[in-house]
PDB file of N, CA and C in Angstrom:
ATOM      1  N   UNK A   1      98.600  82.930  90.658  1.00  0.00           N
ATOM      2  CA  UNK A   1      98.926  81.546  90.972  1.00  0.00           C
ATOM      3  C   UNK A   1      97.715  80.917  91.649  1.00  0.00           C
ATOM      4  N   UNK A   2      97.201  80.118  91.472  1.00  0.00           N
ATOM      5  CA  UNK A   2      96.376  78.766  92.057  1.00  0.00           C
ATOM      6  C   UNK A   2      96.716  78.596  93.159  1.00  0.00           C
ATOM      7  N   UNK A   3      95.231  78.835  94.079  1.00  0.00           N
ATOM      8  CA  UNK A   3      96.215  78.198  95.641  1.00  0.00           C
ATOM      9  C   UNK A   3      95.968  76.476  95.265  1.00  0.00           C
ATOM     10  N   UNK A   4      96.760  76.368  96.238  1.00  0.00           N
ATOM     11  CA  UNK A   4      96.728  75.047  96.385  1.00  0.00           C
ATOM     12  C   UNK A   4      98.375  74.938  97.131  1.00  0.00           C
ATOM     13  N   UNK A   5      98.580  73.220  97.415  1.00  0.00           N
ATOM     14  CA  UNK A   5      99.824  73.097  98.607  1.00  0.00           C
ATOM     15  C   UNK A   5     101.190  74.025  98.423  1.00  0.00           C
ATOM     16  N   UNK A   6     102.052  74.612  98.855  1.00  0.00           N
ATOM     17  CA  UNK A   6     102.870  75.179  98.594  1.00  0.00           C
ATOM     18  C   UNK A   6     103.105  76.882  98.350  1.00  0.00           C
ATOM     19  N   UNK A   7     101.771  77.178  98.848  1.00  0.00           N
ATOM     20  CA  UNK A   7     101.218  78.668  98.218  1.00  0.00           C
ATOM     21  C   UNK A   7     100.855  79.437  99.558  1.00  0.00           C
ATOM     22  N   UNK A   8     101.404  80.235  99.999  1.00  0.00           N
ATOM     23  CA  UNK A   8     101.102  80.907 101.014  1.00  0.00           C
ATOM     24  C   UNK A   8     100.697  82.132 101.006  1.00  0.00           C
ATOM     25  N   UNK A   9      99.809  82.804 102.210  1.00  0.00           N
ATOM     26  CA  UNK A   9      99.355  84.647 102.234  1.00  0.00           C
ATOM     27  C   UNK A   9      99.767  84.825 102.952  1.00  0.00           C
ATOM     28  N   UNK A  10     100.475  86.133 102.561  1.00  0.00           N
ATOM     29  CA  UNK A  10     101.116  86.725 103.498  1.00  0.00           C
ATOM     30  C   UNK A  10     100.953  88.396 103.640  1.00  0.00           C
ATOM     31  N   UNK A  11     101.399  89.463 104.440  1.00  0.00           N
ATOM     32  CA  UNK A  11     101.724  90.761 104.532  1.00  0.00           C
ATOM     33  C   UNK A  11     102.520  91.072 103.472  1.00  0.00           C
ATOM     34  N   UNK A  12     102.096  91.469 102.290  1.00  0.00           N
ATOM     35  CA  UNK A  12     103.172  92.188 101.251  1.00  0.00           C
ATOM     36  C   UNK A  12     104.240  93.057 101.778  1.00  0.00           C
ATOM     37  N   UNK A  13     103.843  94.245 102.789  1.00  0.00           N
ATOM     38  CA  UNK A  13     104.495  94.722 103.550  1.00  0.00           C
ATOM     39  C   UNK A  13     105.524  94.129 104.537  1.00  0.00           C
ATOM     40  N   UNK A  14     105.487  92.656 104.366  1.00  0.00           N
ATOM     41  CA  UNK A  14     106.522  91.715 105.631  1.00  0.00           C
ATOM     42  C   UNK A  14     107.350  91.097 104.494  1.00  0.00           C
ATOM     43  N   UNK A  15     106.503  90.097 103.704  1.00  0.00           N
ATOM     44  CA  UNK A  15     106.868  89.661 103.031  1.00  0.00           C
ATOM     45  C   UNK A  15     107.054  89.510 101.063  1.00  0.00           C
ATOM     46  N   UNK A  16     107.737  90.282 100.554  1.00  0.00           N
ATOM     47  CA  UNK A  16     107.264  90.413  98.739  1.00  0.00           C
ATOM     48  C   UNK A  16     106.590  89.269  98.988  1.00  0.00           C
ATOM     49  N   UNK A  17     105.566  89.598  97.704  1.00  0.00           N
ATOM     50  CA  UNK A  17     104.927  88.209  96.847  1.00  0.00           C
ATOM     51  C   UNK A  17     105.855  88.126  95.736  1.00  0.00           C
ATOM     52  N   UNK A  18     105.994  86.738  95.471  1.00  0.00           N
ATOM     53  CA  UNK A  18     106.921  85.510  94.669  1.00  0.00           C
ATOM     54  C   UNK A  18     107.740  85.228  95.562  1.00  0.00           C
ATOM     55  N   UNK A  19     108.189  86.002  96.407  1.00  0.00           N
ATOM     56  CA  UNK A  19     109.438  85.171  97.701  1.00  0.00           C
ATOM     57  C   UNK A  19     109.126  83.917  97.841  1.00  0.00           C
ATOM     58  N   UNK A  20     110.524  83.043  97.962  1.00  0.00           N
ATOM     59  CA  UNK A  20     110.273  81.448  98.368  1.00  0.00           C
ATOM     60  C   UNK A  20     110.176  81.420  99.730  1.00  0.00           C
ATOM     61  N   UNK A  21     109.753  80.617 100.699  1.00  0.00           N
ATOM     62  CA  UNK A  21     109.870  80.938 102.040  1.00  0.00           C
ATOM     63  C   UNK A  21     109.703  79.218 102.360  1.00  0.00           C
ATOM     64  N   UNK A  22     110.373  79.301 103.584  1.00  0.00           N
ATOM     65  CA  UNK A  22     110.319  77.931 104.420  1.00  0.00           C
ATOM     66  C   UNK A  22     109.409  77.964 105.724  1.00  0.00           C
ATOM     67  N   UNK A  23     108.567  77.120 105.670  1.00  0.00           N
ATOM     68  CA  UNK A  23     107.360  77.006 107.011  1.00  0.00           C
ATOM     69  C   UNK A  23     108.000  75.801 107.864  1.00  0.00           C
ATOM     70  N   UNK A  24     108.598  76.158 108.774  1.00  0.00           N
ATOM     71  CA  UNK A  24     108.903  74.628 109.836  1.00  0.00           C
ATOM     72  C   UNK A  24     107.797  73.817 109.382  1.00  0.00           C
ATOM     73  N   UNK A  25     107.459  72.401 109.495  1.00  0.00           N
ATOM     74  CA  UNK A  25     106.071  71.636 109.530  1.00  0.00           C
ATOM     75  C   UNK A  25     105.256  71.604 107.958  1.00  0.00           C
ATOM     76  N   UNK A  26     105.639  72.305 107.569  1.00  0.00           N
ATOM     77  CA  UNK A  26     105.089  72.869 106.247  1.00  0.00           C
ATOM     78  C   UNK A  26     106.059  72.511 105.226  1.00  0.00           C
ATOM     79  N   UNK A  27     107.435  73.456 104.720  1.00  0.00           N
ATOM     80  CA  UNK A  27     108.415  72.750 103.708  1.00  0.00           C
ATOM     81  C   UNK A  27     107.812  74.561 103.072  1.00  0.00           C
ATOM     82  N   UNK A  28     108.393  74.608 101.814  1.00  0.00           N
ATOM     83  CA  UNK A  28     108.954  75.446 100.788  1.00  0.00           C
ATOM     84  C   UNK A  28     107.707  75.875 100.504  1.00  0.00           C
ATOM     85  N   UNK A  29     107.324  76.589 100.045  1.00  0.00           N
ATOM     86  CA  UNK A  29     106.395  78.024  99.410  1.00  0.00           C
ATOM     87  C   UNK A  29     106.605  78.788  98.925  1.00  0.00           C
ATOM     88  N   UNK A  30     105.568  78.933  98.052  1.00  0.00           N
ATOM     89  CA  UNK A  30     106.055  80.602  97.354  1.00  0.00           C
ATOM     90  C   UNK A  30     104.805  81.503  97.969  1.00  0.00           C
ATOM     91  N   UNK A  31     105.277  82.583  98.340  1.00  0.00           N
ATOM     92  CA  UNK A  31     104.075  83.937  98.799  1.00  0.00           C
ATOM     93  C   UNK A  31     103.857  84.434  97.845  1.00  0.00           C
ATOM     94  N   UNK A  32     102.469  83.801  97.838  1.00  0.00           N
ATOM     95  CA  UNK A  32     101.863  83.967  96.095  1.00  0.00           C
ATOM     96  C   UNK A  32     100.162  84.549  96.886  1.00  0.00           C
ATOM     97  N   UNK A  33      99.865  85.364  97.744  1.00  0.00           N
ATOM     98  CA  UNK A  33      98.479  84.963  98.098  1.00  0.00           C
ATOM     99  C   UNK A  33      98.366  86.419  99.574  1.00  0.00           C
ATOM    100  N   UNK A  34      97.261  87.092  99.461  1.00  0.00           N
ATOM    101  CA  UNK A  34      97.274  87.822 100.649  1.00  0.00           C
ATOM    102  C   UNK A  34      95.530  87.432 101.069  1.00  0.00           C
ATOM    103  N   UNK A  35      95.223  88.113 102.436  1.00  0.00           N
ATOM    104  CA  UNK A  35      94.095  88.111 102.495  1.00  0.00           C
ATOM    105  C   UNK A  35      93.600  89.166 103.629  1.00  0.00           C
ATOM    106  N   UNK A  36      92.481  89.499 103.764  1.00  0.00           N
ATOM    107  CA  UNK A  36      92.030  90.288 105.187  1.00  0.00           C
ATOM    108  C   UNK A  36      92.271  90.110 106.510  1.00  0.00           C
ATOM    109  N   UNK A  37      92.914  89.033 106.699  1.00  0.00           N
ATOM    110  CA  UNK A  37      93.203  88.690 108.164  1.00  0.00           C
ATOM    111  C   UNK A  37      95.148  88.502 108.419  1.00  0.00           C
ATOM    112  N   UNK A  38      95.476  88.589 107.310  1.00  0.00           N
ATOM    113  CA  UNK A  38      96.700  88.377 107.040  1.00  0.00           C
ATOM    114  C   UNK A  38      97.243  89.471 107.326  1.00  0.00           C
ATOM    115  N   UNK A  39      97.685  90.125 108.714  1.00  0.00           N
ATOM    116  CA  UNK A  39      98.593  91.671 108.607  1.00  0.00           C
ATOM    117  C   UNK A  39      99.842  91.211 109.627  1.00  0.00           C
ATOM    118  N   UNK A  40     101.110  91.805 109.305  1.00  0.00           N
ATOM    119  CA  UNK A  40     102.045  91.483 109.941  1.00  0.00           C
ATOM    120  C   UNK A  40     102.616  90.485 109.864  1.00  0.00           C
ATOM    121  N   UNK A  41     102.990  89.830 110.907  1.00  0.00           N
ATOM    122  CA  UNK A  41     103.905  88.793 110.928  1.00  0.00           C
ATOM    123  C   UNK A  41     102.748  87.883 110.944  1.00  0.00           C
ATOM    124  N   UNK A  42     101.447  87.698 110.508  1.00  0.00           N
ATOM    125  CA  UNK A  42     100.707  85.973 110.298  1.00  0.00           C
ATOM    126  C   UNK A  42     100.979  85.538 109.039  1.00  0.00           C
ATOM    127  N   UNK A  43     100.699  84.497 108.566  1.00  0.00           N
ATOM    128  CA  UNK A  43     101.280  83.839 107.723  1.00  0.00           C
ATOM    129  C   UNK A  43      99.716  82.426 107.383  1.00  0.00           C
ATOM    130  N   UNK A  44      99.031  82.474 106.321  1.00  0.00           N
ATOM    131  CA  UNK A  44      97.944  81.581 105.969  1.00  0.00           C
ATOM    132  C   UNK A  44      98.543  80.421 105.135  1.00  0.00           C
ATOM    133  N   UNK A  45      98.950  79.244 105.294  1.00  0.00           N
ATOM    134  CA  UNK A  45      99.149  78.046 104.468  1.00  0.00           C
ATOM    135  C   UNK A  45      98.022  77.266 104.333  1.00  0.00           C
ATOM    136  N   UNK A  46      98.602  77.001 102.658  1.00  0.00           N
ATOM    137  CA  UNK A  46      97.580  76.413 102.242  1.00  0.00           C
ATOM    138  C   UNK A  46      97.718  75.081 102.036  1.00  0.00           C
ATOM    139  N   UNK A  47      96.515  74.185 102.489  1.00  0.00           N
ATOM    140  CA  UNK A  47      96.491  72.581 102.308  1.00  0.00           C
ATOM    141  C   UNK A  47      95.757  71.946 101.720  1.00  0.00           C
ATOM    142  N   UNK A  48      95.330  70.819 101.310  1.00  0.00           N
ATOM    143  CA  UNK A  48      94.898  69.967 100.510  1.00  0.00           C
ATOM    144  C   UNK A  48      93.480  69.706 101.164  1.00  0.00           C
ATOM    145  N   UNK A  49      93.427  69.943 102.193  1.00  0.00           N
ATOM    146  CA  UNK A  49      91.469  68.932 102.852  1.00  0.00           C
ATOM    147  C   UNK A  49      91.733  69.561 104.234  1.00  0.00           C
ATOM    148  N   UNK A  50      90.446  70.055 104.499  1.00  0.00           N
ATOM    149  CA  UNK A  50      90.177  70.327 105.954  1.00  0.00           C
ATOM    150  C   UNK A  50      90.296  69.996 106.751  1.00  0.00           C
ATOM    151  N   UNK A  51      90.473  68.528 106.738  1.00  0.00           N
ATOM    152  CA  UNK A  51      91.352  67.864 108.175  1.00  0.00           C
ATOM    153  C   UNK A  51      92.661  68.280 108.647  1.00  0.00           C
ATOM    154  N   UNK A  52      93.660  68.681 107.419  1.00  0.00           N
ATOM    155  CA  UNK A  52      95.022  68.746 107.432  1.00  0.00           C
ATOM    156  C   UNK A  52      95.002  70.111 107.471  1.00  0.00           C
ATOM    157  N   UNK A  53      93.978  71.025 107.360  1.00  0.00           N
ATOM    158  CA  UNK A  53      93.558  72.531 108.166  1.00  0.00           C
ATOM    159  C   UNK A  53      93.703  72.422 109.743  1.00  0.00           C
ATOM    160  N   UNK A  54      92.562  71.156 110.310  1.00  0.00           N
ATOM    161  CA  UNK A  54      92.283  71.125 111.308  1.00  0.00           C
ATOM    162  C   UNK A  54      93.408  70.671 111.991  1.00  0.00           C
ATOM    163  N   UNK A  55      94.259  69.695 111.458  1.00  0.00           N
ATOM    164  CA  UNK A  55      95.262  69.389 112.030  1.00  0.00           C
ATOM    165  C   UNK A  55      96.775  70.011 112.169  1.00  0.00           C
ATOM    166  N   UNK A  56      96.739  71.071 111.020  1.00  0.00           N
ATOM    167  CA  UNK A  56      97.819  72.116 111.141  1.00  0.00           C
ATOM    168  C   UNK A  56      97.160  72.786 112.212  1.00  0.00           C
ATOM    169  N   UNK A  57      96.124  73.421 112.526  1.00  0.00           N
ATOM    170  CA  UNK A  57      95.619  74.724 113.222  1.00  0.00           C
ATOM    171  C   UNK A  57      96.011  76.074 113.584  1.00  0.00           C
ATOM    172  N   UNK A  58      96.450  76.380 114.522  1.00  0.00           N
ATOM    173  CA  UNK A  58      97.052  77.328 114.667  1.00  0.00           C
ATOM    174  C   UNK A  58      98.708  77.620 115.159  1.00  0.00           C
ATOM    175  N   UNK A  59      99.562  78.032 114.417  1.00  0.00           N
ATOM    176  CA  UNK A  59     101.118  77.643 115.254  1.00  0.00           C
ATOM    177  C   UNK A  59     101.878  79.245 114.963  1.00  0.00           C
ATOM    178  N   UNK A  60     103.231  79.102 115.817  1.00  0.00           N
ATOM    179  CA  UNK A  60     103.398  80.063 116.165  1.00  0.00           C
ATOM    180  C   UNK A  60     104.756  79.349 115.765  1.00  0.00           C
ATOM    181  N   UNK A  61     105.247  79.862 114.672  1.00  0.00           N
ATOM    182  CA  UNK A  61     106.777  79.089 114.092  1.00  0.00           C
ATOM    183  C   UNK A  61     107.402  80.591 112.865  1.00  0.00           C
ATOM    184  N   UNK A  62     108.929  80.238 113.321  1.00  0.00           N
ATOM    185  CA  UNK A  62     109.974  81.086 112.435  1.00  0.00           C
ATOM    186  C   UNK A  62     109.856  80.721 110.980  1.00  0.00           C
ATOM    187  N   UNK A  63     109.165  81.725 110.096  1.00  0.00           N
ATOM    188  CA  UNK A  63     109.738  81.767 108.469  1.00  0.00           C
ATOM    189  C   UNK A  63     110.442  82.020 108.489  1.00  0.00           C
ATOM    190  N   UNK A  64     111.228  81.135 107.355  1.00  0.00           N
ATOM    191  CA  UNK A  64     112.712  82.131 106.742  1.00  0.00           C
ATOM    192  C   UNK A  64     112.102  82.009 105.283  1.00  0.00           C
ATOM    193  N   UNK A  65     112.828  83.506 105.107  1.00  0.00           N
ATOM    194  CA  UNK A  65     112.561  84.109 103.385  1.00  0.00           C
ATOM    195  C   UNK A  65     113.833  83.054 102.993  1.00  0.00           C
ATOM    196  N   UNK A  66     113.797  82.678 101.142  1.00  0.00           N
ATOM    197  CA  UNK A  66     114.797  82.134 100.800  1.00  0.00           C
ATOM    198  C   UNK A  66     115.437  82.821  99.551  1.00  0.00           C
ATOM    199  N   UNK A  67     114.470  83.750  98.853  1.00  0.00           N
ATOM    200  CA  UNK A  67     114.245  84.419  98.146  1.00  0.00           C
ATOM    201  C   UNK A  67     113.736  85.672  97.985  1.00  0.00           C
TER     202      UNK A  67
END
């Protein structure tokens, strides 16, 4: 899958990849995406422009799996 909005990395081990998942602030995703910094309970969303990087930053919020 293409990152881009809606596409999240996650811990395969936390979370399957294709699971739908809900990000408070964020909205619906699919865990389509892992990476090297990604272990455990962090969670990487992906956005459209670096501002809306800079302006998400760093948060500390409940996923729920939906799928």
């Amino acid at each position: 899958m293409k990152a881009g909005r809606g596409v999240v990395a996650v811990d395969p081990k936390v979370i399957p990849l294709g699971s739908k998942v809900y990000v408070p602030g964020y909205g619906v995703a699919i865990a389509a995406d892992t990476g090297g910094a990604i272990k455990g309970g962090r969670l990487d969303v992906c956005v459209d422009s670096v501002s809306e990087a800079y302006s998400w930053g760093v948060r500390n919020v409940t996923v729920y799996v939906l799928e």
